[in-house]
C-alpha atoms as a PDB file:
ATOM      1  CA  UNK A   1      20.386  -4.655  -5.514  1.00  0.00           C
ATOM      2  CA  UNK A   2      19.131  -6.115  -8.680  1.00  0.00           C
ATOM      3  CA  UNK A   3      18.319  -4.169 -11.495  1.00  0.00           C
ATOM      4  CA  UNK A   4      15.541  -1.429 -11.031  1.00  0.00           C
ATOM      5  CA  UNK A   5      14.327  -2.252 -14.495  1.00  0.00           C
ATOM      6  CA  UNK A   6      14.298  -5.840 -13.755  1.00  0.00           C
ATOM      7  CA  UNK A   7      12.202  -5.563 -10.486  1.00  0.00           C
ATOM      8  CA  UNK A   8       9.768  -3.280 -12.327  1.00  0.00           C
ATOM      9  CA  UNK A   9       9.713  -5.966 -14.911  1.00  0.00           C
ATOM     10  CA  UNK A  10       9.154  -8.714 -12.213  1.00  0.00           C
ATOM     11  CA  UNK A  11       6.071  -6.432 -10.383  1.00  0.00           C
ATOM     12  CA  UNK A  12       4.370  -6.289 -14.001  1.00  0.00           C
ATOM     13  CA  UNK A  13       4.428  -9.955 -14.019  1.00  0.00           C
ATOM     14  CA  UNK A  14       3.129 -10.953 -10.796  1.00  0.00           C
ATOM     15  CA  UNK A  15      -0.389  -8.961 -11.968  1.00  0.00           C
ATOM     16  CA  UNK A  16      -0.713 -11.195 -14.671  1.00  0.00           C
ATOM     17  CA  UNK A  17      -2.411 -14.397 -13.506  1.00  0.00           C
ATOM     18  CA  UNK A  18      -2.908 -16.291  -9.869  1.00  0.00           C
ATOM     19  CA  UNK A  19      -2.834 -14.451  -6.178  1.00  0.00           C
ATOM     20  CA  UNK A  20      -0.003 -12.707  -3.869  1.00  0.00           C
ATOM     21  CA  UNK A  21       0.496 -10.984  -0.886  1.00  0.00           C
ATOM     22  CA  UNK A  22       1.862  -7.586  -0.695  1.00  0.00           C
ATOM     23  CA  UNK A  23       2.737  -6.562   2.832  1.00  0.00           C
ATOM     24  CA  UNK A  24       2.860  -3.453   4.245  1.00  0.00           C
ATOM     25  CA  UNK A  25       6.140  -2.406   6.201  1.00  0.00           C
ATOM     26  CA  UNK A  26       6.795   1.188   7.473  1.00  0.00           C
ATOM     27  CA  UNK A  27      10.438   1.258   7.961  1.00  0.00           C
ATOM     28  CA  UNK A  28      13.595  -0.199   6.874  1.00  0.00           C
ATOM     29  CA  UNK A  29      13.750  -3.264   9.296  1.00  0.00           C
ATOM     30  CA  UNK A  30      10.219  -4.261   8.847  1.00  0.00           C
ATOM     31  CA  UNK A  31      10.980  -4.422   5.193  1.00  0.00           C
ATOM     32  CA  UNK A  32      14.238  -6.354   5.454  1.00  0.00           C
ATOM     33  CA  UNK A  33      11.990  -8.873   7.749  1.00  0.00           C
ATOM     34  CA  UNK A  34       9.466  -8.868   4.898  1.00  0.00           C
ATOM     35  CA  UNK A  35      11.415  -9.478   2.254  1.00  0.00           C
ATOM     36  CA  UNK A  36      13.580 -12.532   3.967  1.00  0.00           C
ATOM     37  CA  UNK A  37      10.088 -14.474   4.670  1.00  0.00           C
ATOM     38  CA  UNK A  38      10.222 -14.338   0.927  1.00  0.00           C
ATOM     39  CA  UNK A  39       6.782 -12.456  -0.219  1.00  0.00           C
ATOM     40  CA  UNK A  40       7.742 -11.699  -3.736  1.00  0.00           C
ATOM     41  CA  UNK A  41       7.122  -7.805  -3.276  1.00  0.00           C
ATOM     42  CA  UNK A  42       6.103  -4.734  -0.417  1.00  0.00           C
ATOM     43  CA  UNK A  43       4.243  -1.323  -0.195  1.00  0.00           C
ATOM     44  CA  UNK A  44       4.481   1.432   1.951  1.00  0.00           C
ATOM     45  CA  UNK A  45       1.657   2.477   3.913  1.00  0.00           C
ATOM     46  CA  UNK A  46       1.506   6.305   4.022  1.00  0.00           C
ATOM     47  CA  UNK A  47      -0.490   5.738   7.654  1.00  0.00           C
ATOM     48  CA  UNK A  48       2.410   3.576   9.117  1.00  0.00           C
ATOM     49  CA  UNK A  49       4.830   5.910   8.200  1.00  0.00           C
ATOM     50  CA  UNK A  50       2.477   8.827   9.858  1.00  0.00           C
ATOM     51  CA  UNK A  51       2.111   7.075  12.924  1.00  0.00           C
ATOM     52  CA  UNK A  52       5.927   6.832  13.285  1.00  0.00           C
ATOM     53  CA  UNK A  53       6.408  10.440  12.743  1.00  0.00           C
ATOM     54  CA  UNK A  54       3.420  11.319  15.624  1.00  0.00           C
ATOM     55  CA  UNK A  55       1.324  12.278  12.841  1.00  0.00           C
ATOM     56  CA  UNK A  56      -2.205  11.813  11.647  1.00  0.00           C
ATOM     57  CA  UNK A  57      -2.748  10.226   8.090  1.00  0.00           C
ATOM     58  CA  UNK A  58      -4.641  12.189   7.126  1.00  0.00           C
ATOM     59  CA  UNK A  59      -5.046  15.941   4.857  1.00  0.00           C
ATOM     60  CA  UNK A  60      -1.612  15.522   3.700  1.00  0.00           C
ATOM     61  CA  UNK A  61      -0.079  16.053   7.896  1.00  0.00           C
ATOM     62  CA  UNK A  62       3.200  14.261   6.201  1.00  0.00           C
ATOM     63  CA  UNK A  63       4.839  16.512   3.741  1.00  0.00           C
ATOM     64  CA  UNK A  64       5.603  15.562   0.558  1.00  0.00           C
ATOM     65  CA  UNK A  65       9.716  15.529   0.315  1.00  0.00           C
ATOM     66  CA  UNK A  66       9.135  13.735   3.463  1.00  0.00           C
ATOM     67  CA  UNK A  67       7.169  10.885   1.639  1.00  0.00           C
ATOM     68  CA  UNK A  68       9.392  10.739  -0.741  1.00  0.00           C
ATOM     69  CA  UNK A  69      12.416  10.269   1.159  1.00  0.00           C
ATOM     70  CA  UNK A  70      10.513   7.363   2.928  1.00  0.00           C
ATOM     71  CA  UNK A  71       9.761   5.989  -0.633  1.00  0.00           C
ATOM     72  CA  UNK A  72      13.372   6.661  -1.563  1.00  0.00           C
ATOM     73  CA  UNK A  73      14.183   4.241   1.645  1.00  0.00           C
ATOM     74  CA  UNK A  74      12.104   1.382   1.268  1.00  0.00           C
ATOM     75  CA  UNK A  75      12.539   0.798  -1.904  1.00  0.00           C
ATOM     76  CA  UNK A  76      16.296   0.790  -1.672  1.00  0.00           C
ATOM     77  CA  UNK A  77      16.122  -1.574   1.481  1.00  0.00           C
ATOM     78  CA  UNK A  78      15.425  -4.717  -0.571  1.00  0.00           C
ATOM     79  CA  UNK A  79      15.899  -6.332  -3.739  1.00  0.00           C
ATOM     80  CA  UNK A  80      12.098  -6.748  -3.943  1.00  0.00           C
ATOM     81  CA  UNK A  81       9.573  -4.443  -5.889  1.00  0.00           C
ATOM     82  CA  UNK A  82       7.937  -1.659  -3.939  1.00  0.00           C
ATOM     83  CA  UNK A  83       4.731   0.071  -4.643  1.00  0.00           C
ATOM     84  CA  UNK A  84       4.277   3.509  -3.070  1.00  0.00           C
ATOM     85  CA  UNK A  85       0.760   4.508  -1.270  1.00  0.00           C
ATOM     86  CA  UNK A  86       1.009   7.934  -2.698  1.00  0.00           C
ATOM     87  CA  UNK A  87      -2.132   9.016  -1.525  1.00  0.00           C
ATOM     88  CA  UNK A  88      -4.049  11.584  -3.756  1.00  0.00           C
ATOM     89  CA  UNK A  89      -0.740  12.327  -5.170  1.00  0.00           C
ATOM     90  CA  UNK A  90       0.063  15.647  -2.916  1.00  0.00           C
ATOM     91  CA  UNK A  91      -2.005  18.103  -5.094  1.00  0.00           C
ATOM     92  CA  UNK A  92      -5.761  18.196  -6.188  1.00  0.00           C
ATOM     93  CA  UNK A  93      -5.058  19.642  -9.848  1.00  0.00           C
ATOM     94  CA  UNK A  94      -3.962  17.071 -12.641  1.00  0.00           C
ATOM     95  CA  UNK A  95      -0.993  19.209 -13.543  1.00  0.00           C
ATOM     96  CA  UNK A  96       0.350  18.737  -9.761  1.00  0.00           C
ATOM     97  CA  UNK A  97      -0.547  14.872  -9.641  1.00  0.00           C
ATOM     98  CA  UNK A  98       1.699  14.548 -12.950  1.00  0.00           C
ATOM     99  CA  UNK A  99       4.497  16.505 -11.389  1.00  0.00           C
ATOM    100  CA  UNK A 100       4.486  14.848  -8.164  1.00  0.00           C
ATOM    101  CA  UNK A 101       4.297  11.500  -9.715  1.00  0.00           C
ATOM    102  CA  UNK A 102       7.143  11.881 -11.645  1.00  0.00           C
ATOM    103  CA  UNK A 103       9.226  12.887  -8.258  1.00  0.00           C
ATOM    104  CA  UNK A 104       7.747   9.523  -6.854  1.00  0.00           C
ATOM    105  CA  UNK A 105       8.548   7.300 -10.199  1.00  0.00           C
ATOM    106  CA  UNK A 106      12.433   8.380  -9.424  1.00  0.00           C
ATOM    107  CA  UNK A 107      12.056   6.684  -5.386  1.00  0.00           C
ATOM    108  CA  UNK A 108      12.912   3.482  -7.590  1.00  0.00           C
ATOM    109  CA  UNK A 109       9.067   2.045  -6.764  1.00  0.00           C
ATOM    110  CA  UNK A 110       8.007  -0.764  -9.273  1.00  0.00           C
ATOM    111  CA  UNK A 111       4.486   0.781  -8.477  1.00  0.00           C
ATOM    112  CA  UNK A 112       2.078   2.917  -6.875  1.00  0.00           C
ATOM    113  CA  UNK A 113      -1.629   4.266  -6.083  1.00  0.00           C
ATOM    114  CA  UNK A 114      -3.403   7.267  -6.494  1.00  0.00           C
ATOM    115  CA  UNK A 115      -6.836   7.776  -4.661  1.00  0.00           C
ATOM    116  CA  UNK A 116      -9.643   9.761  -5.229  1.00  0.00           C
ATOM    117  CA  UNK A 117     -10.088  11.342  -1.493  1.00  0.00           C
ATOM    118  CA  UNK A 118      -9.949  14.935  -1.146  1.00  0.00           C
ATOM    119  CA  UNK A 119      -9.294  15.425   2.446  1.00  0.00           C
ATOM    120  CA  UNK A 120     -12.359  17.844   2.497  1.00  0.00           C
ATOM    121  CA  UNK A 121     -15.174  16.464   5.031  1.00  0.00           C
ATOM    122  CA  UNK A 122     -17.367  18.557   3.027  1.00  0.00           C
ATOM    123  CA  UNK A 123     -16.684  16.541  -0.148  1.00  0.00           C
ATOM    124  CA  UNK A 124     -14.811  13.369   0.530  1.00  0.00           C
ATOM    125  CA  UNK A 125     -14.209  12.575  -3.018  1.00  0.00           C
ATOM    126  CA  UNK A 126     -13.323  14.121  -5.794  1.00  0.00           C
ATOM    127  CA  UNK A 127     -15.681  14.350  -9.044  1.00  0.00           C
ATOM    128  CA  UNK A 128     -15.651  11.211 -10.985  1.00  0.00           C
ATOM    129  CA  UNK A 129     -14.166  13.135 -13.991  1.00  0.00           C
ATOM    130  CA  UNK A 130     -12.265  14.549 -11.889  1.00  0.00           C
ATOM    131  CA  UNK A 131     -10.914  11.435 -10.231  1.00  0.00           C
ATOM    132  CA  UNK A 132     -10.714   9.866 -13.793  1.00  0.00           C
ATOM    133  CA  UNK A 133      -8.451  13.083 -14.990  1.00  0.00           C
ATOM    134  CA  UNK A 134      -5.948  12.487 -12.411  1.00  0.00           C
ATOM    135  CA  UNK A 135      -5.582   9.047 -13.215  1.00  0.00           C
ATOM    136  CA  UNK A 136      -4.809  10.279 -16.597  1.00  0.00           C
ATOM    137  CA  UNK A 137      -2.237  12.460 -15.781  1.00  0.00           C
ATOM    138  CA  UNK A 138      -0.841  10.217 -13.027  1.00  0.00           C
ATOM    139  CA  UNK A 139      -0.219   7.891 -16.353  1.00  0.00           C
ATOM    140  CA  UNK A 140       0.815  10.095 -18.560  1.00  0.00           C
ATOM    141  CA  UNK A 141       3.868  11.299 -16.233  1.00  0.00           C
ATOM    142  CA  UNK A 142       4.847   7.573 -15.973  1.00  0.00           C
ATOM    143  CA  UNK A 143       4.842   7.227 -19.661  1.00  0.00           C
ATOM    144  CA  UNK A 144       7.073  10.348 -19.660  1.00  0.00           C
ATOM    145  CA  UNK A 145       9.267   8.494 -17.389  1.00  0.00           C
ATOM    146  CA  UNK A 146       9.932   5.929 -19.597  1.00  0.00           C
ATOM    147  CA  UNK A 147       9.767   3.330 -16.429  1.00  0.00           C
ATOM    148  CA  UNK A 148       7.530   0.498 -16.208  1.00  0.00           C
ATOM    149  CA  UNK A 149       5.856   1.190 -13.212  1.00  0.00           C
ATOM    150  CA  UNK A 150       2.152   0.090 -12.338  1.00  0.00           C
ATOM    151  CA  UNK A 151      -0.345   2.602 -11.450  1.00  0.00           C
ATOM    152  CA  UNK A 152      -3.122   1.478  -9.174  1.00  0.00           C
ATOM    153  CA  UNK A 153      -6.349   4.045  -9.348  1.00  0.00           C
ATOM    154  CA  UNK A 154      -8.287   3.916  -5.697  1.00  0.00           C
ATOM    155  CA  UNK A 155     -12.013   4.148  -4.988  1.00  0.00           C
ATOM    156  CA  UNK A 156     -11.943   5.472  -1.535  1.00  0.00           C
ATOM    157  CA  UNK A 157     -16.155   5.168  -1.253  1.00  0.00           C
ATOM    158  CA  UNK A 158     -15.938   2.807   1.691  1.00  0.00           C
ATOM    159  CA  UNK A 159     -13.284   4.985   4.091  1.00  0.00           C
ATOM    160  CA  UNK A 160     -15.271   8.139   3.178  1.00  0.00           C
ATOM    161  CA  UNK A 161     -18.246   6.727   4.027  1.00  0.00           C
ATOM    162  CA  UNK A 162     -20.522   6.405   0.882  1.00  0.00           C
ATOM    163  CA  UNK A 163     -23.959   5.496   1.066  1.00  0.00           C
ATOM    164  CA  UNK A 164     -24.157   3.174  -0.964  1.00  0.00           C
ATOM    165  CA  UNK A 165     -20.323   2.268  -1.540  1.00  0.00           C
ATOM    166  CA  UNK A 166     -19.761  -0.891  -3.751  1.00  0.00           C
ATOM    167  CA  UNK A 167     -21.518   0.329  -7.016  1.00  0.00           C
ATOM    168  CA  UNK A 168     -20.353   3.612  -6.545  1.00  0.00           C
ATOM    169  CA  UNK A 169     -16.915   2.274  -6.819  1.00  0.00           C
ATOM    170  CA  UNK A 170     -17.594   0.227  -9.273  1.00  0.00           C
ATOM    171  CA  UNK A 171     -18.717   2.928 -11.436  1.00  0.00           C
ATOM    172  CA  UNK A 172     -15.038   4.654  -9.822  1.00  0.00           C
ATOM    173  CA  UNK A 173     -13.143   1.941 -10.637  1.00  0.00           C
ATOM    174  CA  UNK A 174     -14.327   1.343 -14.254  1.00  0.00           C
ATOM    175  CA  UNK A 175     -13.386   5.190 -15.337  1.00  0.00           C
ATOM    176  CA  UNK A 176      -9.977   4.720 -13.949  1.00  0.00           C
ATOM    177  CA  UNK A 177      -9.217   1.643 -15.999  1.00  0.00           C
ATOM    178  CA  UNK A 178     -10.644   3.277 -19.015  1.00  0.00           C
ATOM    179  CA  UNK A 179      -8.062   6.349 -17.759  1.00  0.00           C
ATOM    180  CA  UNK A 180      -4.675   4.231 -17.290  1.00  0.00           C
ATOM    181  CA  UNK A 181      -5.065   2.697 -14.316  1.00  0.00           C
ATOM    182  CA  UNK A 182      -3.277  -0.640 -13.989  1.00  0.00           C
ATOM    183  CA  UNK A 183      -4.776  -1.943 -11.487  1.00  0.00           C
ATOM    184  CA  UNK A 184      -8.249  -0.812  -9.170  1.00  0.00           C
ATOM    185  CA  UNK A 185      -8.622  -1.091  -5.322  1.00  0.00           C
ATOM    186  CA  UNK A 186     -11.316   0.116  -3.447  1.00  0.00           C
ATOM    187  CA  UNK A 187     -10.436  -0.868   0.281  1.00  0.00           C
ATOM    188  CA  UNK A 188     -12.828  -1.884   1.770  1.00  0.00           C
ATOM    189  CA  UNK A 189     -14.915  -5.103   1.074  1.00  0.00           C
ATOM    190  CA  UNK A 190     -14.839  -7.642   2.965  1.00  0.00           C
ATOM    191  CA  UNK A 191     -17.778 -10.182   2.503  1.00  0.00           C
ATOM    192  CA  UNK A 192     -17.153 -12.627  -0.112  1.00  0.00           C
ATOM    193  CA  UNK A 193     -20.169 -11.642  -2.242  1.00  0.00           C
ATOM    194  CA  UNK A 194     -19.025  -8.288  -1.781  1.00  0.00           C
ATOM    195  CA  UNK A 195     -15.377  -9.138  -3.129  1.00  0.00           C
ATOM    196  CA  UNK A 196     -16.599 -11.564  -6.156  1.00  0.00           C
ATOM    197  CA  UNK A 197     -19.266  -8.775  -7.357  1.00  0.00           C
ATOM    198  CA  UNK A 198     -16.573  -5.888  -7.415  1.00  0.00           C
ATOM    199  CA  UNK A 199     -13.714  -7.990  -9.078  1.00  0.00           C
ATOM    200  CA  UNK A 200     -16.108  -9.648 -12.175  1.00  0.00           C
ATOM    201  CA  UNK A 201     -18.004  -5.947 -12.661  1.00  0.00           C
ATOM    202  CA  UNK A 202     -13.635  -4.998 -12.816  1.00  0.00           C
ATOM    203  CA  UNK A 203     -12.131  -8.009 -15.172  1.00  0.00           C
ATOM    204  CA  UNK A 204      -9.812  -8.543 -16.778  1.00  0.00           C
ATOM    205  CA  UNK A 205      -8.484  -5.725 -14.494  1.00  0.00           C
ATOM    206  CA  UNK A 206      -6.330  -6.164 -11.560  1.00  0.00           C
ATOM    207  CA  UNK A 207      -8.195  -5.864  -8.152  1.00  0.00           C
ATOM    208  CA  UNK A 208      -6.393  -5.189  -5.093  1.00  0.00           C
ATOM    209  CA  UNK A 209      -7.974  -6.341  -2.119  1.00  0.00           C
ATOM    210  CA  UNK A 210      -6.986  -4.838   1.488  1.00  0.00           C
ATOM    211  CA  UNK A 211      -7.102  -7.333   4.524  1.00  0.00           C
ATOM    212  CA  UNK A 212      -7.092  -4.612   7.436  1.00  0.00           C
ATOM    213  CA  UNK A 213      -8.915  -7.433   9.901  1.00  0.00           C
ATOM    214  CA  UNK A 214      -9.581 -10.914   9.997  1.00  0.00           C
ATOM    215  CA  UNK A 215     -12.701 -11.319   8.172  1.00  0.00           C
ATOM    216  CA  UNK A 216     -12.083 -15.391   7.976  1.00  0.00           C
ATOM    217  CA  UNK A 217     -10.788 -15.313   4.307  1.00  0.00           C
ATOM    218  CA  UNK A 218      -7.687 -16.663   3.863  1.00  0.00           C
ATOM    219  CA  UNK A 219      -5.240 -15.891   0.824  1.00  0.00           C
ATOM    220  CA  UNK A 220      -6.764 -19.334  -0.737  1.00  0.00           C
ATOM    221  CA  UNK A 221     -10.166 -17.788  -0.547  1.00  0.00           C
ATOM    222  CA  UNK A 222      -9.227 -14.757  -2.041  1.00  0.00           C
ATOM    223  CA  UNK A 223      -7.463 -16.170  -5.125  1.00  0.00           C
ATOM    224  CA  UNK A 224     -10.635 -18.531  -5.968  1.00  0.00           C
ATOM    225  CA  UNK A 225     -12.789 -14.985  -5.383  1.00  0.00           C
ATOM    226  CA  UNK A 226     -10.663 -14.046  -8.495  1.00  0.00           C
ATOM    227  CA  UNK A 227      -8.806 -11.321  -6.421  1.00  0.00           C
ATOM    228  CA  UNK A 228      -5.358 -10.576  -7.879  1.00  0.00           C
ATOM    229  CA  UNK A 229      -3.463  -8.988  -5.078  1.00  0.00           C
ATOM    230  CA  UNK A 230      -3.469  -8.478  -1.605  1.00  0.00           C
ATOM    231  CA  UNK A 231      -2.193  -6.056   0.518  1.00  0.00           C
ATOM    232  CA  UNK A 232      -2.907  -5.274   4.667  1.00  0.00           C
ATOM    233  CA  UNK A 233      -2.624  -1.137   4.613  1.00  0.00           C
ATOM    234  CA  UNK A 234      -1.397  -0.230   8.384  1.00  0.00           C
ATOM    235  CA  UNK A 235      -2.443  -3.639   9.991  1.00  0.00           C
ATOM    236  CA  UNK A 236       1.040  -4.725  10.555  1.00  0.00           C
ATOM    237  CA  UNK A 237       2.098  -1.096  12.107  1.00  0.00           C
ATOM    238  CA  UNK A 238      -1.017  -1.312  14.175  1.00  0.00           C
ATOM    239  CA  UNK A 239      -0.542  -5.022  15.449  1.00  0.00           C
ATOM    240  CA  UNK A 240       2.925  -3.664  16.474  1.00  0.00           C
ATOM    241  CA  UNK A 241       1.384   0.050  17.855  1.00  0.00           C
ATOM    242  CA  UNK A 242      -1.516  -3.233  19.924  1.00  0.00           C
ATOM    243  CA  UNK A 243       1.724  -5.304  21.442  1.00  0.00           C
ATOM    244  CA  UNK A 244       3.294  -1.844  22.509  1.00  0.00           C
ATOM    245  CA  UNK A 245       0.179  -0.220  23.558  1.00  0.00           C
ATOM    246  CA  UNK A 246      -1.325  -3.444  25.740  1.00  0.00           C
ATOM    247  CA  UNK A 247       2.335  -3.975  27.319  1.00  0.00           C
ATOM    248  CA  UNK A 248       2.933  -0.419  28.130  1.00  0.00           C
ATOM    249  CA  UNK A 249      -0.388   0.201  29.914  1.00  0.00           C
ATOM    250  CA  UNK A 250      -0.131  -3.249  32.064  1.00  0.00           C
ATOM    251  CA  UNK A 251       3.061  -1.625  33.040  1.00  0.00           C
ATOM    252  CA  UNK A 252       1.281   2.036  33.621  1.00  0.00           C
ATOM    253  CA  UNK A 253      -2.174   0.773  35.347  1.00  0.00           C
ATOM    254  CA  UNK A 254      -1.257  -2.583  37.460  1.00  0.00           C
ATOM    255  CA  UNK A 255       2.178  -2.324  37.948  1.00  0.00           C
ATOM    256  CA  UNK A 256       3.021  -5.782  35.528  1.00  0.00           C
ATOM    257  CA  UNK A 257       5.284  -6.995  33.264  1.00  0.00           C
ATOM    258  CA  UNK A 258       3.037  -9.237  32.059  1.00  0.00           C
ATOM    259  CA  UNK A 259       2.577  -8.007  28.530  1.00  0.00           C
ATOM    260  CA  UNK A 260       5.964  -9.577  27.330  1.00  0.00           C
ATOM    261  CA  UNK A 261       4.768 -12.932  27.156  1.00  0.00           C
ATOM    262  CA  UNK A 262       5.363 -13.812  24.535  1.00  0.00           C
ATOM    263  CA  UNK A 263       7.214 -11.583  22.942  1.00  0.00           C
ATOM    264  CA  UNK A 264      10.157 -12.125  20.408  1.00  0.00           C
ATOM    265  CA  UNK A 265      13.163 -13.142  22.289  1.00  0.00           C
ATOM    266  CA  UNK A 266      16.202  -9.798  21.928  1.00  0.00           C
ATOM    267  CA  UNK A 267      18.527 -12.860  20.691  1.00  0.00           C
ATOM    268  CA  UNK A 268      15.715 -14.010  17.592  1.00  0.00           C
ATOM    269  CA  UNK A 269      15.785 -10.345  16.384  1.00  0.00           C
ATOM    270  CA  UNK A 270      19.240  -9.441  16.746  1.00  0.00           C
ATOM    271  CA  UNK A 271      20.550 -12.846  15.310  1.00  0.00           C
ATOM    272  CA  UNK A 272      18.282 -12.002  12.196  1.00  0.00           C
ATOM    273  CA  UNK A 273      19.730  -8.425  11.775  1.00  0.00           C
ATOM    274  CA  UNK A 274      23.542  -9.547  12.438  1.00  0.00           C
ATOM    275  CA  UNK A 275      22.804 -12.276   9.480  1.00  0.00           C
ATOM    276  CA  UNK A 276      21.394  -9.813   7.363  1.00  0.00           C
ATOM    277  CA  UNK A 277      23.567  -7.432   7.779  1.00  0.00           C
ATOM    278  CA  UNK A 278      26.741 -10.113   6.874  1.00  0.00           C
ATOM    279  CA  UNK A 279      23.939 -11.191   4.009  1.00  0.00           C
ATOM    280  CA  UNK A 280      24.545  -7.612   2.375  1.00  0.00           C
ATOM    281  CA  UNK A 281      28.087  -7.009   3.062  1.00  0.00           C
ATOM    282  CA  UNK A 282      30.082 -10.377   3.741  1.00  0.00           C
ATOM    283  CA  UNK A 283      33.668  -7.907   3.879  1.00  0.00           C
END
């Protein structure tokens, strides 16, 4: 593995000017398979994990230590640099966001999120201040750290269903920056006027953009929106969950095999794994 410092280092950087992609994998093979197509870094994605483990992401249904173990693992599975979806940081006080922070800082992740969702239907998201005071102390625990690792703040207006969504998280986004935030996402937008409003109201800040469907924009169109970086949230784990889902019920309903054209060949996969493995220990 190359050094922690230097990957944290090398995540920094790549928020600095142009446009990449930061994919989403949910377990250890996914992320090997990531990292050897050569995107320059990966994030976890708290619902791909949940879906693994039969559980909803959502209201915290994955505990904590168990978060941070998968954390722990992906970031150890590649030389690349991680950033953790940490959700609302496990706790809805600052004091907890800090502490909890802290635990995920020492996964070895070169970055990650906090959101502003409180799980409550009855009040989606937190208090602006309130948001904006997490931030704070999500920042101020990294400091303590003494690691360079980039905190993203999240506008979560357009999953909780805002009105009126995009100035709203605007208005989000802005306090978080002003808080610490390194970076702003609010997933969500998809139209391009949508995309170029929120990242000039937003500059020089970083804005994450997430892809979950195919809206027509390509990674081209994204960079020229000024859009910083990109990442897809649980499309990947859901494409997969589609092939296995579509396959299993031809199977189920009609009797067919049918849904395996096309699939991977067992030889492709396990030929990439038995050169990987050899890749990280030629003895």
């Amino acid at each position: 593995m190359t050094d922690l410092a230097a990957r944290r280092a090398a995540f920094r950087r790549l928020h600095e000017a142009g446009c990449f992609v930061m994919p989403n994998p949910w377990d250890i093979g996914t992320s090997r398979y990531l990292a050897a197509m050569g995107f320059p870094a990966l994030a976890t994605t708290s619902s791909g994990f949940a879906f693994a483990r039969a559980l909803p992401d959502t209201d915290w249904a994955v505990p904590l230590d168990a978060m941070l173990a998968h954390i722990a693992e992906i970031a150890a599975a590649t030389d690349l640099p991680v950033n953790a979806d940490f959700e609302s940081g496990y706790a809805h006080d600052p004091e907890g966001v800090a502490r909890n922070v802290a635990a995920c800082v020492a996964t070895g992740v070169a970055g990650l999120s906090i959101e502003d969702a409180t799980g409550d239907p009855a009040r989606p998201l937190y208090d602006i201040r309130d948001g904006a005071e997490r931030i704070r102390a999500a920042k101020a625990a990294i400091d303590a750290s003494g690691a360079d690792v980039v905190l993203t703040g999240r506008a979560e207006c357009y999953l909780t269903g805002h009105a009126d969504p995009l100035p709203e998280a605007i208005r989000r986004l802005q306090a978080y920056a002003e808080a610490g935030a390194d970076v702003v996402y609010a997933p969500g937008p998809k139209r391009r006027e949508e995309i170029r409003t929120l990242v000039a109201a937003l500059a020089p800040v970083p804005v994450n953009i997430l892809m979950s469907t195919n809206p027509g924009l390509k990674v081209a169109d994204l960079e020229d929106l000024g859009v910083r970086r990109i990442s897809v949230g649980s499309s990947l784990a859901r494409a997969a969950w589609t092939g296995f889902i579509r396959a299993a019920r031809r199977i189920h309903d009609e009797g067919s095999f049918g849904g395996f054209d096309g699939s991977v060949s067992f030889s492709e996969l396990n030929g990439f794994f038995r050169k990987d493995l050899k890749d990280r220990d030629p003895a």
